[in-house]
Protein backbone atom coordinates (compact mmCIF):
# COMPACT_ATOMS: atom_id res chain seq x y z
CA UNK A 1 15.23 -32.67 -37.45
CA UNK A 2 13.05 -33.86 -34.76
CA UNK A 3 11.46 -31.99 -32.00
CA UNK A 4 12.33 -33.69 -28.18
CA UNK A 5 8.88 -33.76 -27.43
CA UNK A 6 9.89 -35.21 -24.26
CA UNK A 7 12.82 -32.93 -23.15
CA UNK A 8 10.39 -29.45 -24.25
CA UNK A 9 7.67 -30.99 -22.15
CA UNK A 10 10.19 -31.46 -19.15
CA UNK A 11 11.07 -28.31 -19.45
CA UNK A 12 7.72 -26.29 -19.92
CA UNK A 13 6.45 -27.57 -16.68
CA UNK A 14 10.14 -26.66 -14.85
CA UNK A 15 9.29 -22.32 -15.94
CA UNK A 16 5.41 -22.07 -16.60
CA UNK A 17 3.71 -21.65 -13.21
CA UNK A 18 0.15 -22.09 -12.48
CA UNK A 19 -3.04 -24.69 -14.15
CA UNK A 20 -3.31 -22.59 -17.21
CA UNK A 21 0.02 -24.60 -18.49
CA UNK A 22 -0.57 -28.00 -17.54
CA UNK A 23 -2.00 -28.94 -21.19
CA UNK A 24 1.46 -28.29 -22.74
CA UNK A 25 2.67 -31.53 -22.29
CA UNK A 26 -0.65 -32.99 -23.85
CA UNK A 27 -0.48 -30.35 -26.71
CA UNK A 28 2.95 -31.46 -27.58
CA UNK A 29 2.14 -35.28 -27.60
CA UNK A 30 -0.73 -34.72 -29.65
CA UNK A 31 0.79 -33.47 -32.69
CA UNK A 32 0.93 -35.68 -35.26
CA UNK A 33 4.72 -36.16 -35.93
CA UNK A 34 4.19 -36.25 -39.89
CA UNK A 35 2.73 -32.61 -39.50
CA UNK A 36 4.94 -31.10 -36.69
CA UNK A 37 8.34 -32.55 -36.12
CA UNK A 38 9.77 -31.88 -39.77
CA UNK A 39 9.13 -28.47 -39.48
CA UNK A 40 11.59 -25.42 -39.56
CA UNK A 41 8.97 -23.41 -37.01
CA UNK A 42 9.67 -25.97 -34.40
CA UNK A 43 13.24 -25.07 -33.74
CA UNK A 44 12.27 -21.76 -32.90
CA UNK A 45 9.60 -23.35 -30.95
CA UNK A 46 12.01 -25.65 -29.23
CA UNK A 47 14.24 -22.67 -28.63
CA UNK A 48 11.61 -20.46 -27.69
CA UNK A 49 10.79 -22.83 -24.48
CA UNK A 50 14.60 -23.25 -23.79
CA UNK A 51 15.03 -19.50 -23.46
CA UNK A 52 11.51 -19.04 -21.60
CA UNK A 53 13.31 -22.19 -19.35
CA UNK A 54 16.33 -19.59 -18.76
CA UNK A 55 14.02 -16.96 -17.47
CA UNK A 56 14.77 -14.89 -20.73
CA UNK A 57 11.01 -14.25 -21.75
CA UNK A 58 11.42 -11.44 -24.41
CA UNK A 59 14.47 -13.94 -26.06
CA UNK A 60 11.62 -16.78 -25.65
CA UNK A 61 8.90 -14.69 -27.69
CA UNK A 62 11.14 -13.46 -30.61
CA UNK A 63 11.71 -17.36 -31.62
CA UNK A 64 8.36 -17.76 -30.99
CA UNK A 65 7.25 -14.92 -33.28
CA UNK A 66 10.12 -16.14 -35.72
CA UNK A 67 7.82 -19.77 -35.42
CA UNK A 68 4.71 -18.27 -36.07
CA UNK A 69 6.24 -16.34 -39.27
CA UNK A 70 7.29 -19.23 -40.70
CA UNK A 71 4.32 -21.74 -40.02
CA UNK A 72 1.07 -19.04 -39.48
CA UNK A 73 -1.65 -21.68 -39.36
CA UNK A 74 0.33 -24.12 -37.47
CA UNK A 75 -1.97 -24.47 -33.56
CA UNK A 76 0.81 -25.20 -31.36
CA UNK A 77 3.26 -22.63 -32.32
CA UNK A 78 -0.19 -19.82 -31.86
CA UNK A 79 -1.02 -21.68 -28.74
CA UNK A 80 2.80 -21.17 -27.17
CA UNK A 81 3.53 -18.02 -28.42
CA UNK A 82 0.18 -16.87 -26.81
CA UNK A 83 0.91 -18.59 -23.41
CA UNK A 84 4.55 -17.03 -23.80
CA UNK A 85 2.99 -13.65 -23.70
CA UNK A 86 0.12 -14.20 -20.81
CA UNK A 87 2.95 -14.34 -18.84
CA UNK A 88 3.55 -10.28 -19.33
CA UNK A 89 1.62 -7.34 -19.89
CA UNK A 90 0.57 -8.22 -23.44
CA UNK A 91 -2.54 -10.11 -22.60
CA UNK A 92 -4.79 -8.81 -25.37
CA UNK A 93 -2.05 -9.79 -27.59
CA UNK A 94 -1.92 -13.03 -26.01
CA UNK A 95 -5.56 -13.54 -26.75
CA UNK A 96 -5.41 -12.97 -30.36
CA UNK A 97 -2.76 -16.16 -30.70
CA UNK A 98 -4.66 -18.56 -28.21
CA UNK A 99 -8.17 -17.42 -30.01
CA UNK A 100 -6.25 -17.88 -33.52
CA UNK A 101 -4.97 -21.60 -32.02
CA UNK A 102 -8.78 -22.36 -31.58
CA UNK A 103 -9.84 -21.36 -34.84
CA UNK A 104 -7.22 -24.01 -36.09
CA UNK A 105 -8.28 -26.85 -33.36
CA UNK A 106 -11.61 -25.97 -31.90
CA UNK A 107 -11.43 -28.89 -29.83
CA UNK A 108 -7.82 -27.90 -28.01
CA UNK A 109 -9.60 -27.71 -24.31
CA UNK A 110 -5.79 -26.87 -22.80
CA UNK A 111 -5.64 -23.89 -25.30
CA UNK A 112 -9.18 -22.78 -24.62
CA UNK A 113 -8.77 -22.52 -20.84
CA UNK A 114 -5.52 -20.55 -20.76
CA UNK A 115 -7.94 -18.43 -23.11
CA UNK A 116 -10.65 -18.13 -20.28
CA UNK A 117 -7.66 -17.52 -17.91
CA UNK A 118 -6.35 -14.82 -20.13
CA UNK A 119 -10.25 -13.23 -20.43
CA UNK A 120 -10.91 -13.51 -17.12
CA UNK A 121 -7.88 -11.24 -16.53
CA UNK A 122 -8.52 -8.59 -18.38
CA UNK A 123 -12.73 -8.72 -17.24
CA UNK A 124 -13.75 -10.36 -19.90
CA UNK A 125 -16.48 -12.43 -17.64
CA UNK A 126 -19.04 -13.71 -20.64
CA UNK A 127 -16.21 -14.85 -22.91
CA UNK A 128 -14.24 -16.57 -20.24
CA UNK A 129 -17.64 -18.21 -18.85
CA UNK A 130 -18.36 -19.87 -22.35
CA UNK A 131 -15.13 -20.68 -22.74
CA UNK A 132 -15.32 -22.48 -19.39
CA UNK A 133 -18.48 -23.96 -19.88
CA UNK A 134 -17.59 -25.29 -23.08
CA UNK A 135 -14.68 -26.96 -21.66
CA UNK A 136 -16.88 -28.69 -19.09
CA UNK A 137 -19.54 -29.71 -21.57
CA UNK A 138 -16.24 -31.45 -23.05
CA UNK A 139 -14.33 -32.69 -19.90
CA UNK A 140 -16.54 -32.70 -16.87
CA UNK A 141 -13.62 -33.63 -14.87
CA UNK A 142 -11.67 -30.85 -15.40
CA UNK A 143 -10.82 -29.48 -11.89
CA UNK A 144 -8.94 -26.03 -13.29
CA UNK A 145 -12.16 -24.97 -15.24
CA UNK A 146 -14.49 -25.68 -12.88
CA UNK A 147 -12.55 -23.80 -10.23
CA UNK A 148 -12.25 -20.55 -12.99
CA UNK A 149 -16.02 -20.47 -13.58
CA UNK A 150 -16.47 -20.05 -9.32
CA UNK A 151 -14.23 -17.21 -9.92
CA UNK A 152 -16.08 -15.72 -12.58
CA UNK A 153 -19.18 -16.47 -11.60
CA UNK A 154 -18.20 -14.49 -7.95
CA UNK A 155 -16.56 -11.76 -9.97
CA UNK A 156 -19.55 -11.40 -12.28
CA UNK A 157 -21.86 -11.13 -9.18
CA UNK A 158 -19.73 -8.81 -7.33
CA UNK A 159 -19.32 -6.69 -10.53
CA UNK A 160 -23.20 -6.20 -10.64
CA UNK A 161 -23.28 -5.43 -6.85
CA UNK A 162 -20.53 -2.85 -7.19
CA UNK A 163 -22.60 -1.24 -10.05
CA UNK A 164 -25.87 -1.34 -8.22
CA UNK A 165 -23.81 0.45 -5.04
CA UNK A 166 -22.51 3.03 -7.31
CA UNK A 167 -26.34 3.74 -8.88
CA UNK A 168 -27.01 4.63 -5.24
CA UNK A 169 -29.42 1.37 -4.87
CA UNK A 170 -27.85 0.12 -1.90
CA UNK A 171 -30.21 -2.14 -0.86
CA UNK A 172 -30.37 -4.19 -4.38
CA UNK A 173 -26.50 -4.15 -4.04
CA UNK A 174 -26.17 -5.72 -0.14
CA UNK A 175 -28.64 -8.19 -1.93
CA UNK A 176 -26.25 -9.71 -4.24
CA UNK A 177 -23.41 -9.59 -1.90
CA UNK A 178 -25.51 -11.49 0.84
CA UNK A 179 -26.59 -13.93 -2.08
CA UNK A 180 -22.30 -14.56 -1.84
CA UNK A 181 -21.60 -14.43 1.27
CA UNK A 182 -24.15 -17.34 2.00
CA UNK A 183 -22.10 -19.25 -0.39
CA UNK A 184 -19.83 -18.77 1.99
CA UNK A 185 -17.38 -16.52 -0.36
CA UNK A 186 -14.39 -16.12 1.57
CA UNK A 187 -13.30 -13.02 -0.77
CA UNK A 188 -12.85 -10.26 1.64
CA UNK A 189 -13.76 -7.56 -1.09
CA UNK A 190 -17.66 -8.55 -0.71
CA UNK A 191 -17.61 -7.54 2.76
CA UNK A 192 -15.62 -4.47 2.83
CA UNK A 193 -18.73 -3.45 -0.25
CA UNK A 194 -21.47 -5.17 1.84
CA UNK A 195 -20.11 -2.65 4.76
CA UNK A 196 -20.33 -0.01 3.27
CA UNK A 197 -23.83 -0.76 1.49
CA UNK A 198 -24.52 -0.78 5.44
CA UNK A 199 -23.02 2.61 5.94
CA UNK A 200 -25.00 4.50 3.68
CA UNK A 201 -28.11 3.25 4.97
CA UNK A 202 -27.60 4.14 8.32
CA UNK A 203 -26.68 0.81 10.07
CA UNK A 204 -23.21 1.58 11.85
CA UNK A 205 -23.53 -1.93 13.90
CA UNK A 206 -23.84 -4.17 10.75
CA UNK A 207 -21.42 -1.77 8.59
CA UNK A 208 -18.26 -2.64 11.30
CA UNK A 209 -19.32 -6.31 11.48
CA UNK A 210 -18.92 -6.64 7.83
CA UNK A 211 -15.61 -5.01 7.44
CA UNK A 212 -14.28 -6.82 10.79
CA UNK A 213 -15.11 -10.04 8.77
CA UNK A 214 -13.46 -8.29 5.20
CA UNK A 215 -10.31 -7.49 7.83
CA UNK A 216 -10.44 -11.18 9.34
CA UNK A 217 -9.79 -12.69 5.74
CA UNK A 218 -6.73 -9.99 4.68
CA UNK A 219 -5.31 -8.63 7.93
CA UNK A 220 -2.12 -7.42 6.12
CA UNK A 221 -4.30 -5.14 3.37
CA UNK A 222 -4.04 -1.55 4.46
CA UNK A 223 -7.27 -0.31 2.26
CA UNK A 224 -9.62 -2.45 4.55
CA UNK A 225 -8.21 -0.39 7.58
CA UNK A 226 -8.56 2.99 5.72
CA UNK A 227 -12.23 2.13 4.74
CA UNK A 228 -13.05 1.21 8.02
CA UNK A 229 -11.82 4.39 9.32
CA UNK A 230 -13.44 6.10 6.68
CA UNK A 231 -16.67 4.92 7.65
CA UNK A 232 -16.10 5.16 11.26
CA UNK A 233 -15.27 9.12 10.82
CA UNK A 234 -18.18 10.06 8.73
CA UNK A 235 -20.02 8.13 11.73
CA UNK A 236 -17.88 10.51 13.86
CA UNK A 237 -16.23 7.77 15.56
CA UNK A 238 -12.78 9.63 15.92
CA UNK A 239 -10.75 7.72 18.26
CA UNK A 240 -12.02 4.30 16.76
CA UNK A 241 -11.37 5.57 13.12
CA UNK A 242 -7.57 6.99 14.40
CA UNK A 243 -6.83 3.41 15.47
CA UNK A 244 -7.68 1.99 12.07
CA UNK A 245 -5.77 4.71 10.14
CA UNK A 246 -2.77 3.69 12.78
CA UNK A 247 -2.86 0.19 11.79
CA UNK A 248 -3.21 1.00 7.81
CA UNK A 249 0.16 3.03 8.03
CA UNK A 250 1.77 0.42 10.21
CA UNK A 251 1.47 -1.71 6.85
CA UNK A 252 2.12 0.59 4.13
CA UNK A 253 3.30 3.89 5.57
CA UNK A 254 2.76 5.53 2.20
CA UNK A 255 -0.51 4.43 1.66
CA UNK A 256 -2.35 7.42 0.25
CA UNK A 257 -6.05 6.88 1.74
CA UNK A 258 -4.99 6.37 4.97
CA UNK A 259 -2.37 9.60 4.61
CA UNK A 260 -5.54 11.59 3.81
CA UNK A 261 -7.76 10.42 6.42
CA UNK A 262 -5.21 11.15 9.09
CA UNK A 263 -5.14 14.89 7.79
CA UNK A 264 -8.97 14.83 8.24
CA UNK A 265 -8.34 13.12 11.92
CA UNK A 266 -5.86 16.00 12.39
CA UNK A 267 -7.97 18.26 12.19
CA UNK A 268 -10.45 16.83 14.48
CA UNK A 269 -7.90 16.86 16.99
CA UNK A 270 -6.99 20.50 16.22
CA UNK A 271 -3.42 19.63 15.26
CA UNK A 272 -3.94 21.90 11.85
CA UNK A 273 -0.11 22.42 11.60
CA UNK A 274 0.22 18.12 11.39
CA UNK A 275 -2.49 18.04 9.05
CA UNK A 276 -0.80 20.16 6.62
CA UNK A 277 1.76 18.04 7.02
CA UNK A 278 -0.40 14.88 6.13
CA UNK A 279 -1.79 16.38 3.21
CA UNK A 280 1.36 17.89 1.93
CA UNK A 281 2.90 14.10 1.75
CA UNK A 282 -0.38 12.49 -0.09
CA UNK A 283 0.05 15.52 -3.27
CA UNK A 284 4.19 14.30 -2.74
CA UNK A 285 2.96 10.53 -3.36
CA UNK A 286 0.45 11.01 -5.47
CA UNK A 287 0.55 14.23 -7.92
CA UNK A 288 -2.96 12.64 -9.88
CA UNK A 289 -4.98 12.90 -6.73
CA UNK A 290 -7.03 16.25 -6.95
CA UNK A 291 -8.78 15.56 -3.50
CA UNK A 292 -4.86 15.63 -2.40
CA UNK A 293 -4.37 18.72 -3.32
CA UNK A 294 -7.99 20.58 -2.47
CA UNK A 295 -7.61 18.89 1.00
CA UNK A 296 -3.90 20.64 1.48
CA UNK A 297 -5.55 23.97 0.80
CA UNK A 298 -8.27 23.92 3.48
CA UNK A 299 -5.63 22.20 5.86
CA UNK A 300 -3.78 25.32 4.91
CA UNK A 301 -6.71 28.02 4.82
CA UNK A 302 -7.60 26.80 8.53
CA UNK A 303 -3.86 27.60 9.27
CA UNK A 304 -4.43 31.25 8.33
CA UNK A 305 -1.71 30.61 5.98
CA UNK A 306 -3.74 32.31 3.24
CA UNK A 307 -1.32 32.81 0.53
CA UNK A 308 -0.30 29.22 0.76
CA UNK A 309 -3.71 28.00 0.03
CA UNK A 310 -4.57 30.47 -2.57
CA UNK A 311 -1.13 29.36 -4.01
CA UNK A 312 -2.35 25.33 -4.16
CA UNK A 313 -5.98 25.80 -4.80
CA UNK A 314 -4.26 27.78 -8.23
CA UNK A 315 -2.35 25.00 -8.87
CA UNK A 316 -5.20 22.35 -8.49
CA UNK A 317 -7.32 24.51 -10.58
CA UNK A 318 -4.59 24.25 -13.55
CA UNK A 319 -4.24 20.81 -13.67
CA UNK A 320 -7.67 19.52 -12.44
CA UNK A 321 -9.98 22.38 -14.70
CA UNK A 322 -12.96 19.60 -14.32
CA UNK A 323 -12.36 18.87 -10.00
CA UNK A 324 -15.66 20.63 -8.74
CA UNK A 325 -14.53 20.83 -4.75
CA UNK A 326 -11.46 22.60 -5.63
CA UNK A 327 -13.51 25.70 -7.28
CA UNK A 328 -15.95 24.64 -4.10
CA UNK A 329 -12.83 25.29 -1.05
CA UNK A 330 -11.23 28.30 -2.74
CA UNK A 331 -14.61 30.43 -2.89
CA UNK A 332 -14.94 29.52 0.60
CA UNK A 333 -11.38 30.71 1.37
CA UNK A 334 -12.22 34.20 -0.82
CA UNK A 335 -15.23 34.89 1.64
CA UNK A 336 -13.20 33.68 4.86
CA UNK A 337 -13.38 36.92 7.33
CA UNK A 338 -9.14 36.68 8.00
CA UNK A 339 -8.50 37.56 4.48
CA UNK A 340 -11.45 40.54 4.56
CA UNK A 341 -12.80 39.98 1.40
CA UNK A 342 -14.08 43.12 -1.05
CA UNK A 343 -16.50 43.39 -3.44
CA UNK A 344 -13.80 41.95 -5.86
CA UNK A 345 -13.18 39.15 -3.71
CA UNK A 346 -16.56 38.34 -3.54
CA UNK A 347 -17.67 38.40 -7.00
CA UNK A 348 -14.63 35.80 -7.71
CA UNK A 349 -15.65 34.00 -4.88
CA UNK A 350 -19.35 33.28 -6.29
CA UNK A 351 -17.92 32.99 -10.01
CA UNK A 352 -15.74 29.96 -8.40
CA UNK A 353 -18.55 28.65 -6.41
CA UNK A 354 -21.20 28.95 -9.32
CA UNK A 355 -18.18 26.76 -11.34
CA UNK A 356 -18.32 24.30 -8.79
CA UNK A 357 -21.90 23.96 -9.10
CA UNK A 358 -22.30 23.97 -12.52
CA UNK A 359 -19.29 20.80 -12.40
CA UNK A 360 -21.55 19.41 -9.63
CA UNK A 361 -24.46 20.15 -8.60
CA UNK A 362 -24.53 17.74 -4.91
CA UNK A 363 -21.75 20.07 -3.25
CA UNK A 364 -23.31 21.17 -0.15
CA UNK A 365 -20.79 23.79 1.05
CA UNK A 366 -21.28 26.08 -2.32
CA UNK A 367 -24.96 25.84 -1.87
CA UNK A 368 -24.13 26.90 1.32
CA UNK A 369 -21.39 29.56 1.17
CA UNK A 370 -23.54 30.70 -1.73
CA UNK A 371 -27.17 31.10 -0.10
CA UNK A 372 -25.15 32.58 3.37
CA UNK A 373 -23.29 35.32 1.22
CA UNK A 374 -27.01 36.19 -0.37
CA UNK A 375 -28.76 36.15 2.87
CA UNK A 376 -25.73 38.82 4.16
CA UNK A 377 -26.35 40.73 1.14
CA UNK A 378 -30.55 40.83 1.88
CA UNK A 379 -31.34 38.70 -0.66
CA UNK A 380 -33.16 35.92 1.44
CA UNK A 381 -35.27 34.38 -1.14
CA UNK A 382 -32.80 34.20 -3.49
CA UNK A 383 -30.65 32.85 -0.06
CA UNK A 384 -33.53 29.74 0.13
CA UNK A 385 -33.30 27.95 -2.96
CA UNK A 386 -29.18 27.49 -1.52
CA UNK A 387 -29.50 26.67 1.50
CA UNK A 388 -32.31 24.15 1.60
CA UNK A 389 -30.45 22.10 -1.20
CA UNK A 390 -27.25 22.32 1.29
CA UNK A 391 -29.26 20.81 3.90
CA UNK A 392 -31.13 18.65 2.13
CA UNK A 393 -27.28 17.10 0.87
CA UNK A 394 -26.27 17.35 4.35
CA UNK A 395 -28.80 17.08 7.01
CA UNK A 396 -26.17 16.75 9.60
CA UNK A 397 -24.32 20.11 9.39
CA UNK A 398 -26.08 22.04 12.35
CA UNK A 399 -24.69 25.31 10.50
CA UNK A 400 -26.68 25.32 7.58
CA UNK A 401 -29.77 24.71 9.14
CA UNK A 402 -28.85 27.51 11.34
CA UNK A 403 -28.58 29.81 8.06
CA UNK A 404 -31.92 28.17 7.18
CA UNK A 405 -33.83 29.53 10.29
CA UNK A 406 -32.36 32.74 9.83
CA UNK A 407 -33.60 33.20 5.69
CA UNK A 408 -37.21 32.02 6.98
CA UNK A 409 -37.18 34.33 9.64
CA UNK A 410 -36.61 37.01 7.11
CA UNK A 411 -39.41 35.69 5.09
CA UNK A 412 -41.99 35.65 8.18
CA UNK A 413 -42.20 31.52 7.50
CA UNK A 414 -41.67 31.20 11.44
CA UNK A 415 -43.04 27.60 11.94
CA UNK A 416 -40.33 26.51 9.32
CA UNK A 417 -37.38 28.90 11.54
CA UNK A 418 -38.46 26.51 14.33
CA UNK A 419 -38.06 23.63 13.14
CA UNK A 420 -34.95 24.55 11.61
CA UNK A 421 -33.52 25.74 15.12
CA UNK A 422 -34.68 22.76 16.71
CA UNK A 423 -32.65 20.79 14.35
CA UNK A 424 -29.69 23.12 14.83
CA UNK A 425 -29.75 22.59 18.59
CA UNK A 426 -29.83 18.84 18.33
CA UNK A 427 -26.96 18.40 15.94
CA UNK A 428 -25.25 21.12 18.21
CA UNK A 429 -25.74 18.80 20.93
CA UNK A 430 -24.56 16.16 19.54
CA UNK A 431 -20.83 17.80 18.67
CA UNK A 432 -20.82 17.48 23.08
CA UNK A 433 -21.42 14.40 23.49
């Protein structure tokens, strides 16, 4: 029986969408009939791409699979079969049957670059490059290819950026993103990391012009708008950071981030009851988030609604044993004055802070809550090591150095309680402004 090259050909361009497919109709051509044609495989191959026509994908693969039982070293029947499943979740899968294709016909360049498309999915960036290049080196004109390779090329570069930003070497990482956005890379990811590579080093001016340009190319994506108004709060820009967080719920009024931000904002504004509120519907959405939950008990601790938060930070202890900042808020809720904590209370409170530490060791509220509780309890040395890492982690919270200037006036180091209330009094004034 022979295979209607013709009609299958028709056909695979009607249901396969996008460049990865456009070799089929060479593939099919190419076949030598005397090999292909007079095969039992290709009437499940035939009525693999009938079904796939239909829409009926899973119908489309279990011909395909029936092909590729019958004729195992047969190229075309690996090569559809593995473009059959690109098309769903089963991509590694789908790589094994284009890379087994290749190993039959090497020099298949319509097979190799739905293999780079495939790789470059699941960010496989080396493989899909050499695949690409190779495909080049073969058919310079190939427009697809050389349009994949920019991809991966920007993806690759991006992917070293976003792992220099999150070694803390912010500078090295604004580097590589400036290196693509004087390419003039219109990928609005780039600038919403090149703001915030601004952001944590102190440039507030250049950190908003970068994520006004990421917001310019995808106006409709709600994370831009809750990462601007993350950075704008932390640069205690309140009513400019409430306007973003406004416009990220206009376009996805579930959207977690922005949910949790506008708790924070909440509180800013004093509305403690709303916050609760806030935070209560980010743990409904999202049960995985830990931060969720931890932020739902201090909404709730600042309430006075004691029980409540004792209540959630117990539940975010069970199922997030390896979350430092929940340990972190509920010591701080065990030494809160409204709940008049004993000696009881207090040793929990410092076992749960000295777990937080231990989980990690850059929390600058249980250095703090821990070197204020020994500086109560006359133990101001023991009070310094505490409190100079808190304000060392957080230079801007007027409180701890305020805690600071009262351990070194304990210890007679009064040029160092100076300095430390000078500091206190400028961040103090500050909060007025």
């Amino acid at each position: 029986m022979r295979l209607r090259v013709s009609a299958v050909a028709i056909s695979a361009v009607r249901w396969i969408k996008g460049p990865m497919f456009l070799c089929l109709l060479w593939l099919l051509l190419a076949t030598p009939a005397s090999k292909s044609v007079i095969s039992a495989a290709r009437q499940h191959v035939e009525r693999g791409y009938a079904l796939a026509q239909s829409g009926d994908l899973k119908a489309a693969e279990a011909e395909l699979r029936q092909a590729v039982r019958l004729a195992p070293d047969d190229a075309i029947a690996l090569a559809v079969l593995g473009m059959v499943l690109s098309q769903g979740p089963n991509l590694e899968e789908a790589n094994t049957y284009l890379e087994g294709a290749l190993r039959l016909d090497a020099g298949d360049a319509g097979t190799r670059y739905n293999l780079a498309v495939n790789q470059f999915r699941l960010g496989r960036l080396e493989a899909a490059q050499a695949n690409l290049d190779r495909i080049l080196k073969q058919k310079p004109d190939h427009k697809q290819a050389a349009s994949l390779l920019d991809a991966v090329k920007v993806k690759s570069k991006y992917g070293a950026a976003l792992d220099q930003y999150q070694a803390g070497h912010f500078a090295e990482s604004q580097a590589l993103l400036e290196q693509m956005t004087n390419a003039r890379n219109r990928d609005p990811k780039v600038f919403s990391l090149l703001a915030w590579c601004h952001h944590r080093q102190d440039r507030a001016e250049a950190a908003m012009a970068a994520m006004r340009q990421a917001i310019e190319l995808a106006p409709a994506d709600a994370t831009l708008y809750s990462n601007a108004a993350q950075i704008l709060l932390e640069n205690r820009s309140f009513q400019a950071a409430s306007g973003a967080v406004t416009k990220a719920l206009e376009l996805a009024p579930d959207h977690v981030p922005a949910l949790k931000l506008k708790g924070l904002l909440d509180i800013e504004h004093g509305d403690l009851k709303q916050a609760v509120a806030s935070f209560q519907r980010t743990v409904e959405l999202d049960g995985a988030d830990p931060e969720a939950l931890e932020r739902l008990g201090t909404a709730q601790r600042m309430l006075f609604q004691y029980p409540e938060a004792a209540a959630t930070f117990e539940k975010g202890i069970a199922r997030f044993p390896a979350y430092a900042r929940i340990y972190e808020a509920y010591g701080k809720l065990l030494l809160d004055p409204g709940v008049h904590p004993d000696t009881a209370a207090e040793t929990r409170a410092v076992a749960l802070l000295e777990k937080a530490l231990a989980l990690d060791a850059s929390l600058p509220q249980a250095h703090y809550e821990l070197g204020k509780l020994l500086l109560e309890n006359g133990k101001a040395f023991e009070a310094l090591r505490h409190l100079e890492a808190a304000a060392k982690l957080d230079p801007r919270n007027s409180a701890t150095h305020l805690a600071l200037a009262n351990a070194y006036r304990v210890l007679g180091r009064t040029v160092d309680q100076s300095r430390e209330l000078k500091l206190f009094r400028e961040l103090e004034g500050l909060k007025r402004r």
